[in-house]
N, C-alpha and C. Protein backbone atom coordinates (compact mmCIF):
# COMPACT_ATOMS: atom_id res chain seq x y z
N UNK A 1 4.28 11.32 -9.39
CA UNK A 1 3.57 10.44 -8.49
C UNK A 1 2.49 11.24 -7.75
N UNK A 2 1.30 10.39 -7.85
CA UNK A 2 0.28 11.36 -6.87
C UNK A 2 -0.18 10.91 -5.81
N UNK A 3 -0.14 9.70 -5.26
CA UNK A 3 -0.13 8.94 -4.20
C UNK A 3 1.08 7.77 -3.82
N UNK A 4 0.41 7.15 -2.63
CA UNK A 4 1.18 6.31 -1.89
C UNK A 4 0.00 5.67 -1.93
N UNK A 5 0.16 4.01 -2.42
CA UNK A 5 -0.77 3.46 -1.91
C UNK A 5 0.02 2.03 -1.20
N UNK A 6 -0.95 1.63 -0.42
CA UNK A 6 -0.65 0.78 0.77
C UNK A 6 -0.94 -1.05 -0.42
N UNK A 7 -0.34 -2.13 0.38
CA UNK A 7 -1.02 -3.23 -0.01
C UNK A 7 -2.42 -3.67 0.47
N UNK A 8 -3.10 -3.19 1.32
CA UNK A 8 -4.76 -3.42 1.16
C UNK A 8 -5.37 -2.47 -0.01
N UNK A 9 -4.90 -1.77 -0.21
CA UNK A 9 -5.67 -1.25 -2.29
C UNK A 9 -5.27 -2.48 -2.94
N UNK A 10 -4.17 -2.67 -3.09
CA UNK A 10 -3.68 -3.46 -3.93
C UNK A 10 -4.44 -4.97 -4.07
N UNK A 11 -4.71 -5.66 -2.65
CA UNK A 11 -5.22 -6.41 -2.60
C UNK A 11 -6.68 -6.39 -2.88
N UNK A 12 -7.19 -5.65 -2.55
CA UNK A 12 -8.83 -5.15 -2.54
C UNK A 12 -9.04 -5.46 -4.04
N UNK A 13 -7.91 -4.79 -4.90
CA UNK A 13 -8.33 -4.80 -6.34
C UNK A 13 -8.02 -5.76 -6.88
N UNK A 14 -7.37 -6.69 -6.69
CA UNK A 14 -6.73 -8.21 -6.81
C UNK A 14 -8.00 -9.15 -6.43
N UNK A 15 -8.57 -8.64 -4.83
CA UNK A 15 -9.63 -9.94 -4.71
C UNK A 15 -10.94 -9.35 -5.33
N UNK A 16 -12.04 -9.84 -5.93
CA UNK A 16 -13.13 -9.38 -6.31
C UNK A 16 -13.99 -9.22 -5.32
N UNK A 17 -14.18 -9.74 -4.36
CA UNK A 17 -15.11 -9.52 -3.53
C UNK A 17 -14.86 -8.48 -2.72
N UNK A 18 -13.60 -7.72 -2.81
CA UNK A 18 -13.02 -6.51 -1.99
C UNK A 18 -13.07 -5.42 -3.02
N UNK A 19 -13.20 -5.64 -4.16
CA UNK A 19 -12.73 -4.50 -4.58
C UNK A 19 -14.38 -3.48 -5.03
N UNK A 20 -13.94 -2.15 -4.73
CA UNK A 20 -15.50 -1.19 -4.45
C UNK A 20 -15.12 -0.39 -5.96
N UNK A 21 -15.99 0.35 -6.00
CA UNK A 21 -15.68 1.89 -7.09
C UNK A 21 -14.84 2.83 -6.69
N UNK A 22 -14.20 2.69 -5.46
CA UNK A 22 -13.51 3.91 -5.11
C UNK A 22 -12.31 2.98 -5.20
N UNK A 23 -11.79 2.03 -5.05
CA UNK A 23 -10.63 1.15 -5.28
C UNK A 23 -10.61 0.99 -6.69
N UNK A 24 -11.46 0.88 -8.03
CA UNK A 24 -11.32 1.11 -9.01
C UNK A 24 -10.83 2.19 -9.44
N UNK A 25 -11.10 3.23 -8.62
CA UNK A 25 -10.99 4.78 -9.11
C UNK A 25 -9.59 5.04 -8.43
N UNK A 26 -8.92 4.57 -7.14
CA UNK A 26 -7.87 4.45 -7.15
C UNK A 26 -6.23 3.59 -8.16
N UNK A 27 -7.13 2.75 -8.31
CA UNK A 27 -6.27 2.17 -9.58
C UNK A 27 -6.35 2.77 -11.07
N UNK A 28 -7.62 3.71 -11.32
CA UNK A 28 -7.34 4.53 -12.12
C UNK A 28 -6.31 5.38 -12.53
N UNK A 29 -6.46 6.17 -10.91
CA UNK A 29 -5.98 7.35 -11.10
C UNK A 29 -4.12 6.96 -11.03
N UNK A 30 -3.86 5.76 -10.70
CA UNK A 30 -2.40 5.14 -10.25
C UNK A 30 -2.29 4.95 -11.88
N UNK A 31 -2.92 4.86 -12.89
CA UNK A 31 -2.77 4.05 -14.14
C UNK A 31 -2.68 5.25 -14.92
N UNK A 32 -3.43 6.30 -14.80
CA UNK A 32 -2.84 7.83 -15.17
C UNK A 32 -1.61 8.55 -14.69
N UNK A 33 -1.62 8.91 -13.04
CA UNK A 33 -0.60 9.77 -12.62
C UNK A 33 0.98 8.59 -11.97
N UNK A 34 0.75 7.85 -11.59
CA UNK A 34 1.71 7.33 -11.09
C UNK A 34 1.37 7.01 -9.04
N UNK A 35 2.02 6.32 -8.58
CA UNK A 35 1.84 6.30 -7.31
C UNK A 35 3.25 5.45 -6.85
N UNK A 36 3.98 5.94 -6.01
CA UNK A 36 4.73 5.33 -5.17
C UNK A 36 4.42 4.69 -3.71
N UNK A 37 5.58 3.48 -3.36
CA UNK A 37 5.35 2.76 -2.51
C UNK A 37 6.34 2.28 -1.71
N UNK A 38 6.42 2.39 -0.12
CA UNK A 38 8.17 1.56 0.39
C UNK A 38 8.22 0.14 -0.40
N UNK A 39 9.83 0.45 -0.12
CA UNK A 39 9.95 -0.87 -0.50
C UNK A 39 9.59 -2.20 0.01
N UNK A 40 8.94 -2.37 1.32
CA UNK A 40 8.10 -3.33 1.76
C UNK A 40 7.06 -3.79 1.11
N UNK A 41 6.58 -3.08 0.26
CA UNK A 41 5.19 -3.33 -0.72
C UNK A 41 4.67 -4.37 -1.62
N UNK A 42 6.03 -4.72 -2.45
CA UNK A 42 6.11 -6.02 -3.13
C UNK A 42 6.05 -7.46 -2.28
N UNK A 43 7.18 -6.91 -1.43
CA UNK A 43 7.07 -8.53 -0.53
C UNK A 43 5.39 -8.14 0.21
N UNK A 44 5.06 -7.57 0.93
CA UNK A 44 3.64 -7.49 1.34
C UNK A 44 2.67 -8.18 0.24
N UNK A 45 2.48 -7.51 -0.89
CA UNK A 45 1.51 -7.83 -1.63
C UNK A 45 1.64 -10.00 -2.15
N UNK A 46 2.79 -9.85 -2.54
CA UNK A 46 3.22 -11.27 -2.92
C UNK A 46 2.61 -12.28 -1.47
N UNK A 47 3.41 -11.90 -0.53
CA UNK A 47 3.02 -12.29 0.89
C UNK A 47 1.47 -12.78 1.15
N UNK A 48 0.95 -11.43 0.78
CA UNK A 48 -0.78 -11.75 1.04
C UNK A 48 -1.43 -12.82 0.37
N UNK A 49 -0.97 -12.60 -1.22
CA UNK A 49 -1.52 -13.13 -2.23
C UNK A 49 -1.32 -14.89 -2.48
N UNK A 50 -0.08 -15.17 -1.68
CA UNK A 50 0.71 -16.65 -1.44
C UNK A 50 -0.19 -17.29 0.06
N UNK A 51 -0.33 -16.55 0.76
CA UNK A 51 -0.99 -16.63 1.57
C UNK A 51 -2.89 -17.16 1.13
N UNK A 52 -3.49 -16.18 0.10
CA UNK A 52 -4.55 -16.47 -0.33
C UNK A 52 -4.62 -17.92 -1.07
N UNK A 53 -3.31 -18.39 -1.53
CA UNK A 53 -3.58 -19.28 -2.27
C UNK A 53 -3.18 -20.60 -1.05
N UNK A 54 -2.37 -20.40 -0.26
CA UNK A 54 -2.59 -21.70 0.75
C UNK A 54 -4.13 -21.96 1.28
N UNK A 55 -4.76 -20.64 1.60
CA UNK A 55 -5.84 -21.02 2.26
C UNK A 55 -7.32 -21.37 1.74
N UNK A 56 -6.83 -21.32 -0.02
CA UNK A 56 -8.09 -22.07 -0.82
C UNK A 56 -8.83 -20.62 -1.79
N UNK A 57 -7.90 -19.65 -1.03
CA UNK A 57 -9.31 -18.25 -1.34
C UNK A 57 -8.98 -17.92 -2.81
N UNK A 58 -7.90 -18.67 -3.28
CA UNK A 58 -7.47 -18.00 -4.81
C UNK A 58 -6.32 -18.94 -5.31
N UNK A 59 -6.41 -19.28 -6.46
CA UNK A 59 -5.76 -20.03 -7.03
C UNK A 59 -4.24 -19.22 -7.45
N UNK A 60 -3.31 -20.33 -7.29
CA UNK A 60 -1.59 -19.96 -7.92
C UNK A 60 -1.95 -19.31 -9.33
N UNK A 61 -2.64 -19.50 -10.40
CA UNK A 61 -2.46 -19.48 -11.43
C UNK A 61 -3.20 -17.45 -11.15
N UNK A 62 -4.31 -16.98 -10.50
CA UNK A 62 -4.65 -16.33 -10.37
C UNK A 62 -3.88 -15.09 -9.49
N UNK A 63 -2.90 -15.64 -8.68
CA UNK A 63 -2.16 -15.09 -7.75
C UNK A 63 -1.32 -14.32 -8.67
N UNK A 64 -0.48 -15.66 -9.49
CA UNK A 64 0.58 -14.94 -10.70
C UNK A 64 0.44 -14.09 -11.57
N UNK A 65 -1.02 -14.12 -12.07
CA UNK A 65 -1.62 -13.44 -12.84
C UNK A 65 -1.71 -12.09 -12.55
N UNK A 66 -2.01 -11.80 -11.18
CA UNK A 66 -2.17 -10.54 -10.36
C UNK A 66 -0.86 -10.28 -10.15
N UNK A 67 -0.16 -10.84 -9.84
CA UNK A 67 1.27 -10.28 -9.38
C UNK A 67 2.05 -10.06 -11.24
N UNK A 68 2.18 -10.17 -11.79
CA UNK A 68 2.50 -9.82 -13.42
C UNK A 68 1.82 -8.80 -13.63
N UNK A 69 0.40 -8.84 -13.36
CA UNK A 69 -0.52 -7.58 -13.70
C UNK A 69 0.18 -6.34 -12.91
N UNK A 70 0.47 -6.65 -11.75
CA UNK A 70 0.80 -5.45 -11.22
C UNK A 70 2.08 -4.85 -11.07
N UNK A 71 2.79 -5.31 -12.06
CA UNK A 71 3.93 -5.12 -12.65
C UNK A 71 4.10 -3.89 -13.96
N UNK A 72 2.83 -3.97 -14.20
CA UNK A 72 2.27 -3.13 -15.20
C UNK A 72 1.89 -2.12 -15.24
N UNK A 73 1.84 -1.44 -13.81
CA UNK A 73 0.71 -0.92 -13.40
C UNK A 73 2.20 0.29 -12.53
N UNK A 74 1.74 1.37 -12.71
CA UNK A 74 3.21 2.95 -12.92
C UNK A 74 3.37 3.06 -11.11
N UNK A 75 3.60 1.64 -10.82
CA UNK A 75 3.74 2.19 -9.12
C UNK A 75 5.67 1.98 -9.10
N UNK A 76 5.95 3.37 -8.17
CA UNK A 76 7.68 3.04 -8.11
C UNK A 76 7.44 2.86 -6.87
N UNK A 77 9.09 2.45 -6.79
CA UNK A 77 9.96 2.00 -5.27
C UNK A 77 10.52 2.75 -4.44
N UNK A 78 9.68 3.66 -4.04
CA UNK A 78 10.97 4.15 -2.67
C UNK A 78 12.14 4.17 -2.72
N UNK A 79 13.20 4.89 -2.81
CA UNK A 79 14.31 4.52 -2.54
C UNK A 79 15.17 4.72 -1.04
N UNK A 80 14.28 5.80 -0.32
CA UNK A 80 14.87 6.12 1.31
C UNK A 80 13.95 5.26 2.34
N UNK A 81 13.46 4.44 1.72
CA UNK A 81 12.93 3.74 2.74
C UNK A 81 13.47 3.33 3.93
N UNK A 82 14.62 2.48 3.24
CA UNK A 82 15.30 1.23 3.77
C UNK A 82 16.20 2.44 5.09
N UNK A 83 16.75 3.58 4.20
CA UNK A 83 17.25 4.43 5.23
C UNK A 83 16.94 4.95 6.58
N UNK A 84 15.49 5.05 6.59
CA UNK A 84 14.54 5.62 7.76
C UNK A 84 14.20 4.28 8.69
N UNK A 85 14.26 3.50 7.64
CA UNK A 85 13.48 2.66 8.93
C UNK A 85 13.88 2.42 10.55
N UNK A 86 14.77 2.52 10.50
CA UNK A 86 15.35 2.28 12.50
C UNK A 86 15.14 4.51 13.29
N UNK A 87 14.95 4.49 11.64
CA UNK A 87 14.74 6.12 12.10
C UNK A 87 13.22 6.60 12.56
N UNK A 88 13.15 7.13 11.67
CA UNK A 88 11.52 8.12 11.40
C UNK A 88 10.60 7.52 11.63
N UNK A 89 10.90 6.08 10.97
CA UNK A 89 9.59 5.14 10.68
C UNK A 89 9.30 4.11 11.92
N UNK A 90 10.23 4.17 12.25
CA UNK A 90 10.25 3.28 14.19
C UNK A 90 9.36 4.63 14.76
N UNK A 91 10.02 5.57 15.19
CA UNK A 91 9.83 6.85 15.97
C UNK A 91 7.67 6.86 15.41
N UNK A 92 7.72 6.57 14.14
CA UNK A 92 5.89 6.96 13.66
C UNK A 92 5.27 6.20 14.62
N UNK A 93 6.08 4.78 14.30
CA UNK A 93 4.94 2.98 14.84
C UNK A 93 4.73 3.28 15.22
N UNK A 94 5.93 4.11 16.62
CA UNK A 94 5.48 4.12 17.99
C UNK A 94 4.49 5.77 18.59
N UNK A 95 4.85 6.48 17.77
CA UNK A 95 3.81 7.60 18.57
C UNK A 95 2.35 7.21 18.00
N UNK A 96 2.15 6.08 16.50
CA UNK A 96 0.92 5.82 16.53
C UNK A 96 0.27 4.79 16.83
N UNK A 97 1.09 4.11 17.67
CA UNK A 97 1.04 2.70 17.97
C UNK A 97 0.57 1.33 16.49
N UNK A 98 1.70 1.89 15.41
CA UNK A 98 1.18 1.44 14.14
C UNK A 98 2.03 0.14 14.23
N UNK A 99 2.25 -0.93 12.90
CA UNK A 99 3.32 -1.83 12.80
C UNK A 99 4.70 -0.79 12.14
N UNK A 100 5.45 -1.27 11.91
CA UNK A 100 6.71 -0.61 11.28
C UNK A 100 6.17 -0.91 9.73
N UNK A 101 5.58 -1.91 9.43
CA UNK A 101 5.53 -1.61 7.94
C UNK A 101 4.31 -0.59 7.53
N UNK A 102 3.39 -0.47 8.34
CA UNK A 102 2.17 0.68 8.06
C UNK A 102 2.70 1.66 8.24
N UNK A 103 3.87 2.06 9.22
CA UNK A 103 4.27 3.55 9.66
C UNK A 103 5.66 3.51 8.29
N UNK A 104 5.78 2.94 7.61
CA UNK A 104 6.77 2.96 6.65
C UNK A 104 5.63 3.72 5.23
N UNK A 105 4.79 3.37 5.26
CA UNK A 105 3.84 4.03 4.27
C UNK A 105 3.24 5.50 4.92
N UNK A 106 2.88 6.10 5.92
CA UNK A 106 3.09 6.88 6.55
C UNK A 106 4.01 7.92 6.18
N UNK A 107 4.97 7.72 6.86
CA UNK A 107 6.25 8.33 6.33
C UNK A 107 6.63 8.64 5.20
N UNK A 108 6.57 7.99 3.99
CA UNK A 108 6.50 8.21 3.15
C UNK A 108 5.36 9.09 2.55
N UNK A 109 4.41 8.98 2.92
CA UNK A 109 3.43 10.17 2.28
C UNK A 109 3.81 11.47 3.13
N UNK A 110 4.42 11.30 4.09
CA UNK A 110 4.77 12.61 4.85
C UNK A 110 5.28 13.34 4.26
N UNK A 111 6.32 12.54 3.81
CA UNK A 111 7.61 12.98 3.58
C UNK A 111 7.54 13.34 1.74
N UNK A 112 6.68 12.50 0.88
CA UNK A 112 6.41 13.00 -0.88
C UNK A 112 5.36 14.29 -0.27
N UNK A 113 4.98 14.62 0.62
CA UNK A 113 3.51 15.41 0.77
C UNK A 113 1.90 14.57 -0.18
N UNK A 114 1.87 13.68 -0.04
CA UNK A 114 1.23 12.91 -0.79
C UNK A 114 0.02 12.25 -0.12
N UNK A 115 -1.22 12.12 -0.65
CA UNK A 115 -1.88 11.38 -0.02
C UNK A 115 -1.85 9.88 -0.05
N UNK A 116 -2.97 9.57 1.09
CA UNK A 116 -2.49 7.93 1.27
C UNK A 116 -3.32 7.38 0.66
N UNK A 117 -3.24 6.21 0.20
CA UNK A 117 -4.48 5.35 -0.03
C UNK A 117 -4.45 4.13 0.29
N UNK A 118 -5.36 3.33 1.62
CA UNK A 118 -5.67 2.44 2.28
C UNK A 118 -6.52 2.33 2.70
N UNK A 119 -6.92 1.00 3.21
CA UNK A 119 -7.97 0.66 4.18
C UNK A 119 -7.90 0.41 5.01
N UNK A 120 -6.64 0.60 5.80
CA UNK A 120 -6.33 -0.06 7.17
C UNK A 120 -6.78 0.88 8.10
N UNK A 121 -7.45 0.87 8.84
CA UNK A 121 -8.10 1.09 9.74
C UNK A 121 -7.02 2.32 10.79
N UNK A 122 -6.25 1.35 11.39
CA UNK A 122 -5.15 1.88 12.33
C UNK A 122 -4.17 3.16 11.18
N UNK A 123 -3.56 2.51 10.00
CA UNK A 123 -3.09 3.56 9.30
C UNK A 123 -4.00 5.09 9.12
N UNK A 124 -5.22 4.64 8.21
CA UNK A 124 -5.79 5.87 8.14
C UNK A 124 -6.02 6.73 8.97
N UNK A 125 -6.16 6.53 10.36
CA UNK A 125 -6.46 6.91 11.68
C UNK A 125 -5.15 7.92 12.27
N UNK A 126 -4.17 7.99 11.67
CA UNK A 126 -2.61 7.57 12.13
C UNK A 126 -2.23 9.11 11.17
N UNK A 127 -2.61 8.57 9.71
CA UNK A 127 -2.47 9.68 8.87
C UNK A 127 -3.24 10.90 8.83
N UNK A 128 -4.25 10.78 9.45
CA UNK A 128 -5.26 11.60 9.20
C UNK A 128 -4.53 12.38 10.60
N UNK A 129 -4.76 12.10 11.90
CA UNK A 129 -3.89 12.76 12.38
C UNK A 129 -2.15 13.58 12.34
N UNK A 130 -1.66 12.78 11.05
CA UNK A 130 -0.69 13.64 10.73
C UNK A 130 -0.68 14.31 9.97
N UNK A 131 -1.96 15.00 9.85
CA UNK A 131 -2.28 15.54 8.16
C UNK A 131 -1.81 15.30 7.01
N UNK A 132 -2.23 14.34 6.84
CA UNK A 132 -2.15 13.55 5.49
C UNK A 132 -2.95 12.99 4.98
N UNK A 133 -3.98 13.23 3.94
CA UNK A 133 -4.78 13.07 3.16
C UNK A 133 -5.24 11.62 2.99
N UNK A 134 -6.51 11.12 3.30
CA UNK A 134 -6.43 9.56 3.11
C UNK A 134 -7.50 9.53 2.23
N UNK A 135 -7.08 8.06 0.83
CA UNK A 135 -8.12 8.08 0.35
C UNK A 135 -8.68 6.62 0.52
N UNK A 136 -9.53 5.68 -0.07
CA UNK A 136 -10.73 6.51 -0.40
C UNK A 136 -11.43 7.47 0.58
């Protein structure tokens, strides 16, 4: 695994109007080396994407399509996630004033030594102060 990537990559590359060359080049390099993710990631991404389709921005048939696609695609599951969370990953939120599910991706790159890859604003901000590599 060579990264952690967050569900705003995921989504970015899912919606077309989000997705850049450096989010291509992140899904590259996930389609070569591998990238892990907490286990919050699936329900996040599904979440967003169910969400896109109530509000008109993307069709069910397109949603499913993306969610199958990314089934395909060499990202694993965390398995100490679920363990940390009232732990490490509470203790991150709060010294970075993050959510628990952004400081759950966090942690996890801490903890593989791995860089991140997101767009969230508050995360990258968060990681970069914990020295941890953010891409794009």
């Amino acid at each position: 695994m060579t990264i952690v990537v967050d569900a705003s990559i995921a989504l970015a590359w899912v919606h077309g109007d989000e997705k850049t060359d450096a989010v291509e080049m992140i899904f590259q390099r996930i389609g070569t080396t591998g990238a892990v993710v907490p286990v919050v990631w699936p329900l996040e991404v599904a979440n967003a994407l169910t969400m896109a389709v109530r509000r008109g921005r993307t069709s069910p048939a397109l949603r499913d399509r993306a969610l199958s696609d990314l089934t395909e695609v060499p990202i694993k599951i965390d398995d100490e996630t679920n363990a940390l969370a009232w732990t490490a990953t509470v203790k991150l939120a709060d010294l970075h004033r993050l959510t628990v599910y952004d400081a759950a991706y966090l942690d996890l790159a801490q903890r593989r030594r791995l860089p991140l890859a997101t767009l969230e604003t508050a995360l990258a901000r968060a990681a970069r102060a914990s020295g941890v590599a953010v891409l794009p």
